[in-house]
Each structure stands twice: as structure tokens, then as C-alpha cells.
Protein backbone atom coordinates (compact mmCIF):
# COMPACT_ATOMS: atom_id res chain seq x y z
CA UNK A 1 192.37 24.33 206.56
CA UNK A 2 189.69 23.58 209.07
CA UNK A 3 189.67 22.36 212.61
CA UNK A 4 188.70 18.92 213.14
CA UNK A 5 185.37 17.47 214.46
CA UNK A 6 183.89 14.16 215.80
CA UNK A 7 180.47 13.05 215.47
CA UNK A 8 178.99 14.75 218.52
CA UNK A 9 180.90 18.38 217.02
CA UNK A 10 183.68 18.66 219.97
CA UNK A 11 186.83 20.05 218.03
CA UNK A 12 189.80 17.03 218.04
CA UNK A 13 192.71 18.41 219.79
CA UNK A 14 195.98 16.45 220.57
CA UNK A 15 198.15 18.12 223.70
CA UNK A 16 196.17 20.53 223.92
CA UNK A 17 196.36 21.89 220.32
CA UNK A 18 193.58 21.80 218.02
CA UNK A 19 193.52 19.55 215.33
CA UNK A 20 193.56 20.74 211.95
CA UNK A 21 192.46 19.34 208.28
CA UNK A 22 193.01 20.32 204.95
CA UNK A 23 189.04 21.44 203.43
CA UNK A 24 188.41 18.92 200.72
CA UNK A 25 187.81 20.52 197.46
CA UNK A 26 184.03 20.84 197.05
CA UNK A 27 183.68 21.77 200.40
CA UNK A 28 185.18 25.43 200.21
CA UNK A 29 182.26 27.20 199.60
CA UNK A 30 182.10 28.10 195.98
CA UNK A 31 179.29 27.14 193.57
CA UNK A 32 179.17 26.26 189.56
CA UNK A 33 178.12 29.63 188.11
CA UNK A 34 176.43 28.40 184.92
CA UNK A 35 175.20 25.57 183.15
CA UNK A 36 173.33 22.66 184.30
CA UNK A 37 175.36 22.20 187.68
CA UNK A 38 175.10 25.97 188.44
CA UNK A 39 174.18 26.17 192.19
CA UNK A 40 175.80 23.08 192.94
CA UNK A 41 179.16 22.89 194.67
CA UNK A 42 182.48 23.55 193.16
CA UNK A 43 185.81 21.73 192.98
CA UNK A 44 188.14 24.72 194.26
CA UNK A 45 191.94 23.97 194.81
CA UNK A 46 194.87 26.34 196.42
CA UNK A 47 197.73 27.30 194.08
CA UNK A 48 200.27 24.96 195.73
CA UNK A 49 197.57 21.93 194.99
CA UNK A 50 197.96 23.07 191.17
CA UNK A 51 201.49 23.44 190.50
CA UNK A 52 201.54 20.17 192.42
CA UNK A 53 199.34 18.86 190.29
CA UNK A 54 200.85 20.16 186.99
CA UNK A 55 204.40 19.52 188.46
CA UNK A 56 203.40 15.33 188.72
CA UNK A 57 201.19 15.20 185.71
CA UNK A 58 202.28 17.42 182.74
CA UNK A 59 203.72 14.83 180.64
CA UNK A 60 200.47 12.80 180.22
CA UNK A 61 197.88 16.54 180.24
CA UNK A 62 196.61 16.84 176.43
CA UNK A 63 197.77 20.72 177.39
CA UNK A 64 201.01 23.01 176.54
CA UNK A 65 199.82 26.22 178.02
CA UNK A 66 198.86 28.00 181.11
CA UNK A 67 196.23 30.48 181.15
CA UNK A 68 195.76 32.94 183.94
CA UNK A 69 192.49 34.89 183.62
CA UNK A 70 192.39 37.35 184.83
CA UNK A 71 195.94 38.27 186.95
CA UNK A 72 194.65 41.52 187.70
CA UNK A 73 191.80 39.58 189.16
CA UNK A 74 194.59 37.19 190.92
CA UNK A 75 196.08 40.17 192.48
CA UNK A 76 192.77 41.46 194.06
CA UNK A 77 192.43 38.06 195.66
CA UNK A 78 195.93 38.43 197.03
CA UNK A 79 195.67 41.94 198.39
CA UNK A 80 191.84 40.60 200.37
CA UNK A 81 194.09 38.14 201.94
CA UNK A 82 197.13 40.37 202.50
CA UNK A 83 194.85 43.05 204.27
CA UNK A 84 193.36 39.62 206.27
CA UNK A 85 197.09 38.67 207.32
CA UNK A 86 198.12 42.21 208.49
CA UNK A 87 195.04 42.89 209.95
CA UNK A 88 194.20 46.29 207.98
CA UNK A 89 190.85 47.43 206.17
CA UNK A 90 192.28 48.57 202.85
CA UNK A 91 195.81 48.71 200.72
CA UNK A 92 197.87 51.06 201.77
CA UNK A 93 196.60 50.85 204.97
CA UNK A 94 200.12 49.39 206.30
CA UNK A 95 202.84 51.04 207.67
CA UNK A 96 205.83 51.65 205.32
CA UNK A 97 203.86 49.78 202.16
CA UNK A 98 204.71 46.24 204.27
CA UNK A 99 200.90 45.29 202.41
CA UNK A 100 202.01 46.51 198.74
CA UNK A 101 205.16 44.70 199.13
CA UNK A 102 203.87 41.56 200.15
CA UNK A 103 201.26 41.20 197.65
CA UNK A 104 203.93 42.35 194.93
CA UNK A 105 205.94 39.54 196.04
CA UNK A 106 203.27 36.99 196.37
CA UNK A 107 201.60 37.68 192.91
CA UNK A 108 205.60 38.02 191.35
CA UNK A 109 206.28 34.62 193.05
CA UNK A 110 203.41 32.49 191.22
CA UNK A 111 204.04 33.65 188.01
CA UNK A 112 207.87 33.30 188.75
CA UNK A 113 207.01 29.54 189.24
CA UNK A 114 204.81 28.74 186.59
CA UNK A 115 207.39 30.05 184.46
CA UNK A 116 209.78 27.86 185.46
CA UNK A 117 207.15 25.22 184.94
CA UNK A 118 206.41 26.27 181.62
CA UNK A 119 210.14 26.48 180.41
CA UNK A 120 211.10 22.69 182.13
CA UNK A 121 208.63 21.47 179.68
CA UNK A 122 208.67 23.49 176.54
CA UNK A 123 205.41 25.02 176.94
CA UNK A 124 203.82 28.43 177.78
CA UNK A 125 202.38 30.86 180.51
CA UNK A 126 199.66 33.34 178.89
CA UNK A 127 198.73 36.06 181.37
CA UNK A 128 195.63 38.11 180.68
CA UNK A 129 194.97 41.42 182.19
CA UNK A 130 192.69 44.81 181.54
CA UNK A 131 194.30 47.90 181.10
CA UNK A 132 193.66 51.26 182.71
CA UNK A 133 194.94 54.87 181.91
CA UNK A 134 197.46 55.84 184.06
CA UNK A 135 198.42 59.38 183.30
CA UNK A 136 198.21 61.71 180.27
CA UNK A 137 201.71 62.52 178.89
CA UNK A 138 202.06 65.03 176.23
CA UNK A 139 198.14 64.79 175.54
CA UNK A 140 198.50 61.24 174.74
CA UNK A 141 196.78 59.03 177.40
CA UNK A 142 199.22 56.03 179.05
CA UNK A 143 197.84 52.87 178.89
CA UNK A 144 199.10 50.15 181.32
CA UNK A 145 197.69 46.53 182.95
CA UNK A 146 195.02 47.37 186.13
CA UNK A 147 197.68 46.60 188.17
CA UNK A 148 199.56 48.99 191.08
CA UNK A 149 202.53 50.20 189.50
CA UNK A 150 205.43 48.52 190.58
CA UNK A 151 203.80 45.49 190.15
CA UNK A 152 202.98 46.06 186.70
CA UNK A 153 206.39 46.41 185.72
CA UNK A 154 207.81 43.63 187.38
CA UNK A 155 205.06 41.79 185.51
CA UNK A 156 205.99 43.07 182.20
CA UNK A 157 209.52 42.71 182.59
CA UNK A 158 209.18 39.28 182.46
CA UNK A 159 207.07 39.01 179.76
CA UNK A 160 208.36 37.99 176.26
CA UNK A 161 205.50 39.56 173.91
CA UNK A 162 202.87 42.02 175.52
CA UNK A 163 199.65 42.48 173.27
CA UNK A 164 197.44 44.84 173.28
CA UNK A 165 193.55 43.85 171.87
CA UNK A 166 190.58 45.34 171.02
CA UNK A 167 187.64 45.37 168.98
CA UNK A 168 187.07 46.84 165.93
CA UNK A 169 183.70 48.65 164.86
CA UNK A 170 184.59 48.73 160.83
CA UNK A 171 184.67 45.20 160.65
CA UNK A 172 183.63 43.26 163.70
CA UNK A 173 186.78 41.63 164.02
CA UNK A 174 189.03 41.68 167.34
CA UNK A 175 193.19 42.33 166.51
CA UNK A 176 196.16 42.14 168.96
CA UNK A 177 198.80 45.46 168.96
CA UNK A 178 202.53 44.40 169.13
CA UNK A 179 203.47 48.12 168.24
CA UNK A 180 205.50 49.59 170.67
CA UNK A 181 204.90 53.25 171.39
CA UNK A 182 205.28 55.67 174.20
CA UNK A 183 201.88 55.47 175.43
CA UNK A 184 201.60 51.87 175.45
CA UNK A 185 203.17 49.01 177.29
CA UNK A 186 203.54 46.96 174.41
CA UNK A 187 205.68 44.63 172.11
CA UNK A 188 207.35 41.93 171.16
CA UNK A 189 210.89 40.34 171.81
CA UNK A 190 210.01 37.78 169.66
CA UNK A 191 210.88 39.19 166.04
CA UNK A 192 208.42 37.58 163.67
CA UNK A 193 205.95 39.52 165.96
CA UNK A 194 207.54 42.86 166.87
CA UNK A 195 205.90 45.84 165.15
CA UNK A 196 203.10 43.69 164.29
CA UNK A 197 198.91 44.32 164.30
CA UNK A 198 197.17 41.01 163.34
CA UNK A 199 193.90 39.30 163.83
CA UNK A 200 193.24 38.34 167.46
CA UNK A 201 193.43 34.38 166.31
CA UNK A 202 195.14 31.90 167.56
CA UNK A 203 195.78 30.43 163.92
CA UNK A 204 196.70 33.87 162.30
CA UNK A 205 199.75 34.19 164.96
CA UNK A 206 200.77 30.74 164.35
CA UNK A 207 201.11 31.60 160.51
CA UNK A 208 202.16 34.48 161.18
CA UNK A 209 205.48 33.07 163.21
CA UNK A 210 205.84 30.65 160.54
CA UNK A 211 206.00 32.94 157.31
CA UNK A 212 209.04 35.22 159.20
CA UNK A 213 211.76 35.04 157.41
CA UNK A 214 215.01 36.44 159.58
CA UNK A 215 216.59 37.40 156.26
CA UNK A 216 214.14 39.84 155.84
CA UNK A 217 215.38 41.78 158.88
CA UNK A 218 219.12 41.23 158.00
CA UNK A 219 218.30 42.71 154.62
CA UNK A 220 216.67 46.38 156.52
CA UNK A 221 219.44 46.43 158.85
CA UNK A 222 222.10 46.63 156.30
CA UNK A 223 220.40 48.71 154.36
CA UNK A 224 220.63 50.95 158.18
CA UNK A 225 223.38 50.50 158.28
CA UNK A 226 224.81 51.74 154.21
CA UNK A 227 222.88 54.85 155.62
């Protein structure tokens, strides 16, 4: 929001009160990056204007998934304007954690609603984050999203699959983990998936999901269960 102005620059105010605007979007002060427009100014819209916006319109957008990239990077943005609102210089800087709870909630709160958003219409909410070592357990280094703790798990518990990528030297090509293990926050609820190491492709997943047979699990579980 900005305050508004007439032509000779006097601030508008009504009662008293200053009057206030809403900054269009190529006026917030953001530039194109790259590419012929780089240096020019950038369309830049508030989270409410987008779910608005995908709220009206999904039915007629050529698109089925929402992408955030990165949410570590979301959460930075949140915890600038948390420290803004309570008037600190850092995280942590709050009395009683009031700042790590309220960016915890904030950050938990968008994905909550795109979520919902996704679900209403069938499609799906991809959120991409780095990882960091946390601790080393048993010599084995723990391996979670760059997120503060507690948020991280309220993240992850609402996650259906949690991959894990990286690169690989021997062959040059980039895979996605779905093996859970102690050191890792990873896996899949989603059984065609679960246990799973495959080519970081979008196609390869899709084939993937579409070979799994269920009987194939039915058939290892009563074998279990003869044991």
C-alpha cells in the first residue's frame, strides 16, 4: 500500500486520515533479472492477489500444478517482514519465540491454503526446498529442509511424497530418493513410489506410477505374513 498523492505531491487525506492505495504491480520496485527486459520493471503481486487470482481463474489456466521455489526462500521473506512487524533486528530476537511462531504460522498458513486449492480442483502443490545437516546421529549425518525446525516438520507432515535429489558424477544424470531412512526426511505415502530411486524426470515418475501393480505388494505381504 502507498499513501495517496495529487498532482502538486500533498498526501490525500479524508478526516484527517491519510489516504491510502494499493501499489500497482510494476510499480513495487522489482526489476526483470534476465533476458531482453532485464532492467526493466517487474509485474510483482502479494500472495492474497494470487490465490485470488487462481481461486477465479483455475478452470480456464492451461496449468494443474503449483510450484513454490524455493519455500525455504518464502520463509526468509516472511521472517524480514516478521522482524519488520515486531520491530526486532534478527530471529529470535523476540521475547518468548512470539517471531518464530508467527512466521511458522504464516509460512504453515499459505501452504495450508494452496492445498486446499489444489485438492478443490484435482491438481497439485510441489514445494521445493534445500536441505541442510542438522546433527550427526550415530556417525551418520541428518539431513533435513533449510528450514527452523519446527517448521520443517509441520511442513513435512503435510506432505504426501518427500524426495530427495541429487546429481550423479558416474553418469551425469540427476535421480530423486523416496527411500526412507533414519538420516533422511524422506518417502513416499504414495505406494507405487515408496522405497523408490528413479530418474529425476517428470516422464519416468509418470511411468513409473503407471506400471505399479498393487498386487505386487499384496503378494510380499502375505508372504510376511506365512513368516
Amino acid at each position: 500500500m502507498r499513501e495517496i498523492k495529487d498532482e502538486d505531491g500533498k498526501i490525500v487525506t479524508k478526516d484527517g486520515n491519510p489516504q491510502v492505495e494499493v501499489i500497482p504491480p510494476l510499480e513495487r520496485g522489482y526489476k526483470q533479472r534476465s533476458g531482453k527486459a532485464k532492467g526493466e520493471p517487474m509485474p510483482v503481486y502479494s500472495f492474497a492477489e494470487v490465490l485470488t487470482w487462481l481461486t477465479n481463474d483455475w478452470e480456464i489456466l492451461p496449468y494443474d500444478t503449483v510450484v513454490i521455489d524455493t519455500v525455504d526462500s518464502l520463509n526468509g521473506w516472511i521472517e524480514g517482514l516478521v522482524c519488520k512487524e515486531l520491530n526486532t533486528q534478527a530471529m529470535g530476537d523476540a521475547e518468548w519465540g512470539a517471531d518464530w511462531g508467527r512466521a511458522k504460522k504464516r509460512l504453515v498458513g499459505i501452504v495450508d491454503k494452496l492445498q486446499n486449492l489444489v485438492k478443490k480442483h484435482n491438481g497439485s502443490l510441489i514445494l521445493i526446498s534445500h536441505s541442510k545437516q542438522t546433527q550427526v546421529v550415530d556417525k551418520k549425518t541428518q539431513l533435513s529442509p533449510e528450514l527452523p525446525r519446527g517448521l520443517a516438520s509441520a511442513i513435512l507432515a503435510r506432505a504426501d511424497v518427500i524426495g530427495y535429489t541429487t546429481a550423479a558424477k558416474k553418469d551425469g544424470n540427476y535421480y530423486i530418493n523416496f527411500r526412507s531412512y533414519e538420516e533422511r526426511t524422506i518417502g513416499s505415502r504414495l505406494r507405487p513410489l515408496s522405497q523408490k530411486e528413479i530418474l529425476f524426470d517428470f516422464k519416468t515418475i509418470q511411468e513409473t506410477v503407471k506400471k505399479y501393480k498393487e498386487k505386487d505388494d499384496v503378494n510380499i505381504q502375505t508372504a510376511v505374513n506365512a513368516e
